[in-house]
PDB file of N, CA and C in Angstrom:
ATOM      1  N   UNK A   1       5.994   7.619   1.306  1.00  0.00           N
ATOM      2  CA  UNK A   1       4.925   6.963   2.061  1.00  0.00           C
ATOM      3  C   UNK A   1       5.072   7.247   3.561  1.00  0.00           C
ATOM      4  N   UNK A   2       6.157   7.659   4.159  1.00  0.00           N
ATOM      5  CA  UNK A   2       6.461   7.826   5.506  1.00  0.00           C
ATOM      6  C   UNK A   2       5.936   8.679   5.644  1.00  0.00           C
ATOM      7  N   UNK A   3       5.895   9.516   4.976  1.00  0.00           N
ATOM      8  CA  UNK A   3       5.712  11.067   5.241  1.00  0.00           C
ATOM      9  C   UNK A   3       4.049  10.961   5.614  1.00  0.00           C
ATOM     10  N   UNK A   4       3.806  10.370   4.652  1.00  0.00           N
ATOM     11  CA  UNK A   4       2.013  10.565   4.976  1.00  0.00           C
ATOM     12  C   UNK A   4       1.416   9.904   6.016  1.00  0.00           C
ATOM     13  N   UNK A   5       2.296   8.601   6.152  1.00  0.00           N
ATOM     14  CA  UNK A   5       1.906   7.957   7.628  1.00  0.00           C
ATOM     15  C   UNK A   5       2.174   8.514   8.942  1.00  0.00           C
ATOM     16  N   UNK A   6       3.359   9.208   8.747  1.00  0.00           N
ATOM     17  CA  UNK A   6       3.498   9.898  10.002  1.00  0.00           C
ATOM     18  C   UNK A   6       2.625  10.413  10.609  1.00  0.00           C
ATOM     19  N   UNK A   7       1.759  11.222  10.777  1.00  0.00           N
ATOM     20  CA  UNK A   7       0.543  11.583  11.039  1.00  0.00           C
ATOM     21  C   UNK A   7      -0.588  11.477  11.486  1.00  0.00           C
ATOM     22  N   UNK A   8      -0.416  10.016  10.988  1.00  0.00           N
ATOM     23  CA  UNK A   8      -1.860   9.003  11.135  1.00  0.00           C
ATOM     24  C   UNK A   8      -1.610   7.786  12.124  1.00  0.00           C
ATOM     25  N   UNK A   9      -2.228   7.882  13.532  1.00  0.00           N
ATOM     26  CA  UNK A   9      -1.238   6.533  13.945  1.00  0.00           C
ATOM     27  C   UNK A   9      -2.088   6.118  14.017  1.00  0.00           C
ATOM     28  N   UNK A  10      -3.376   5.781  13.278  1.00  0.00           N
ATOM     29  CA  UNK A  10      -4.410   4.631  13.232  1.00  0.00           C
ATOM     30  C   UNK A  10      -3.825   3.812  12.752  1.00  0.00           C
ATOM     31  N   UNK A  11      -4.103   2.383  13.113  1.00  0.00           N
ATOM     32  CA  UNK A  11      -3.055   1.189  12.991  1.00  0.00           C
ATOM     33  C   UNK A  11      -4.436   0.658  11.651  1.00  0.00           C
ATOM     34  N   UNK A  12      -5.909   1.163  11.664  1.00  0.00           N
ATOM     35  CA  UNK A  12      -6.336   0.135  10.749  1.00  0.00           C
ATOM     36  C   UNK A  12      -5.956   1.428   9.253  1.00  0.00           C
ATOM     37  N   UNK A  13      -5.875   2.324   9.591  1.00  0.00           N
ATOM     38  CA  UNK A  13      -5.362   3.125   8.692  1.00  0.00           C
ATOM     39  C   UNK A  13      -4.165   2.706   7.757  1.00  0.00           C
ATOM     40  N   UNK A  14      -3.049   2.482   8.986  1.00  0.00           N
ATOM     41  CA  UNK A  14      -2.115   1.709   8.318  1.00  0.00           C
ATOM     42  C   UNK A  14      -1.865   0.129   7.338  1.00  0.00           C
ATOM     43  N   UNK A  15      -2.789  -0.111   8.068  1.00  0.00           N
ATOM     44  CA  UNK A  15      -3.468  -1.336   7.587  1.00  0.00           C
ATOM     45  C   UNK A  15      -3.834  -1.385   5.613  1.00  0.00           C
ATOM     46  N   UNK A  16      -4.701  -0.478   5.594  1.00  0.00           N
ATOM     47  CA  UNK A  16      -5.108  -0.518   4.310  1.00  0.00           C
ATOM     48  C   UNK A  16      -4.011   0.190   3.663  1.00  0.00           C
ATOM     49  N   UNK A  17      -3.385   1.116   4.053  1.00  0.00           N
ATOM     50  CA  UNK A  17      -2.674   2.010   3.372  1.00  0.00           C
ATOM     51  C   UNK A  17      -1.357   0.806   2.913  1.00  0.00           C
ATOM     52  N   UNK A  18      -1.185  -0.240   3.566  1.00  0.00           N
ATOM     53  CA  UNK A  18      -0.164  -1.308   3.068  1.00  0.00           C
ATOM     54  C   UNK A  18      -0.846  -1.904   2.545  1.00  0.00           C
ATOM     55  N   UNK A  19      -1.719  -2.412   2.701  1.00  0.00           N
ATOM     56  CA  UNK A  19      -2.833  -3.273   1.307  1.00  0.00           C
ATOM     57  C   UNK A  19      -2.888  -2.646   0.264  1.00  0.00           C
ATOM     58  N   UNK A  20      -3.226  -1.310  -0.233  1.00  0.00           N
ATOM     59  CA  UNK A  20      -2.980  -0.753  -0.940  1.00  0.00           C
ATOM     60  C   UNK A  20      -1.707  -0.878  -1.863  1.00  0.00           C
ATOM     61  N   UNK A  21      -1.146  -0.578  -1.171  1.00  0.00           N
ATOM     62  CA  UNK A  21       0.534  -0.420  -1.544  1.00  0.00           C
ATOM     63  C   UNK A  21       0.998  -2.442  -2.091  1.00  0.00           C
ATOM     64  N   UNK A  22       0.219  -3.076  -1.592  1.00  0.00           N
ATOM     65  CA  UNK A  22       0.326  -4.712  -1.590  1.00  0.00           C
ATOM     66  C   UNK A  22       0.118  -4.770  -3.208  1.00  0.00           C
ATOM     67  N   UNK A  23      -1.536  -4.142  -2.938  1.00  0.00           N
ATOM     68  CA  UNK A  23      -2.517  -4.574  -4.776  1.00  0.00           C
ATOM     69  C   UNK A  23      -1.677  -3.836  -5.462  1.00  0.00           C
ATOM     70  N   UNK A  24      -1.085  -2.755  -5.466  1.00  0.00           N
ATOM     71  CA  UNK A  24      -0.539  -1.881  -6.726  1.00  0.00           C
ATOM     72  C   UNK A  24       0.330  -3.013  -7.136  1.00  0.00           C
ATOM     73  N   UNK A  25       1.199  -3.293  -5.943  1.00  0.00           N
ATOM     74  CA  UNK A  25       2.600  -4.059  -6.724  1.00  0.00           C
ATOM     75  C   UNK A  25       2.446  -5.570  -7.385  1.00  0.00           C
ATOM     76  N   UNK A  26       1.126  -6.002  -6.658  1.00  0.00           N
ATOM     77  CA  UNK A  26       0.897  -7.397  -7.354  1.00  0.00           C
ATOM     78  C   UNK A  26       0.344  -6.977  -8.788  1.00  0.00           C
ATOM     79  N   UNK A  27      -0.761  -5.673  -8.781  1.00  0.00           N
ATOM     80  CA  UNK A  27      -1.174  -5.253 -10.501  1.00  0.00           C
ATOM     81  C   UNK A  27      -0.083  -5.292 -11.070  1.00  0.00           C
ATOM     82  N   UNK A  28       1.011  -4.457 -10.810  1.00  0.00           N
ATOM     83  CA  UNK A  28       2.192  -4.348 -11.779  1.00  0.00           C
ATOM     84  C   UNK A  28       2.528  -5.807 -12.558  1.00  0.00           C
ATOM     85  N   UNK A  29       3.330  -6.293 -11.195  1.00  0.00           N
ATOM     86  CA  UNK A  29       3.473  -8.042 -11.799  1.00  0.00           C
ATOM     87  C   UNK A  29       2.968  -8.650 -12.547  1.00  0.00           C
ATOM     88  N   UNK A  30       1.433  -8.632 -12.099  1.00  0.00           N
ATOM     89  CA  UNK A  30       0.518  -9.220 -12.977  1.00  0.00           C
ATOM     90  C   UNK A  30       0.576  -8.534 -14.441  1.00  0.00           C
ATOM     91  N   UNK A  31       0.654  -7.334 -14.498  1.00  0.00           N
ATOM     92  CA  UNK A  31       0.979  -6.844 -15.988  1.00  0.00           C
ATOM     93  C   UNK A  31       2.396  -7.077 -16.092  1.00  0.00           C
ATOM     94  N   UNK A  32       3.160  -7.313 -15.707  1.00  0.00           N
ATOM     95  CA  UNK A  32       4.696  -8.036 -16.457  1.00  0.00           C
ATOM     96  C   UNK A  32       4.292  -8.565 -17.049  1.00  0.00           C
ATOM     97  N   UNK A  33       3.788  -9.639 -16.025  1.00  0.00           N
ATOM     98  CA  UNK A  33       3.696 -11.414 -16.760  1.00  0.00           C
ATOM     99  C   UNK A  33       3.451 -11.341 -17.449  1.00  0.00           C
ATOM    100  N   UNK A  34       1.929 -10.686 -17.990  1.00  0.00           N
ATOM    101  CA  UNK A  34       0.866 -10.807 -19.245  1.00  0.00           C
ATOM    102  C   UNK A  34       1.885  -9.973 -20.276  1.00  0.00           C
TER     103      UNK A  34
END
């Protein structure tokens, strides 16, 4: 993930690109649980 941010120093860029990275890991969880 560094790698690709490096590049980009838009901060709202960064922004989503951790939201992103937020929803994946809560989907996962959420499929544990279930």
């Amino acid at each position: 993930y560094k790698r690709l941010l490096a590049p980009a120093p838009s901060s709202e860029f960064h922004l989503a690109f951790n939201l992103a990275i937020k929803s994946q890991i809560i989907g996962n969880y959420q499929i544990k649980d279930h």
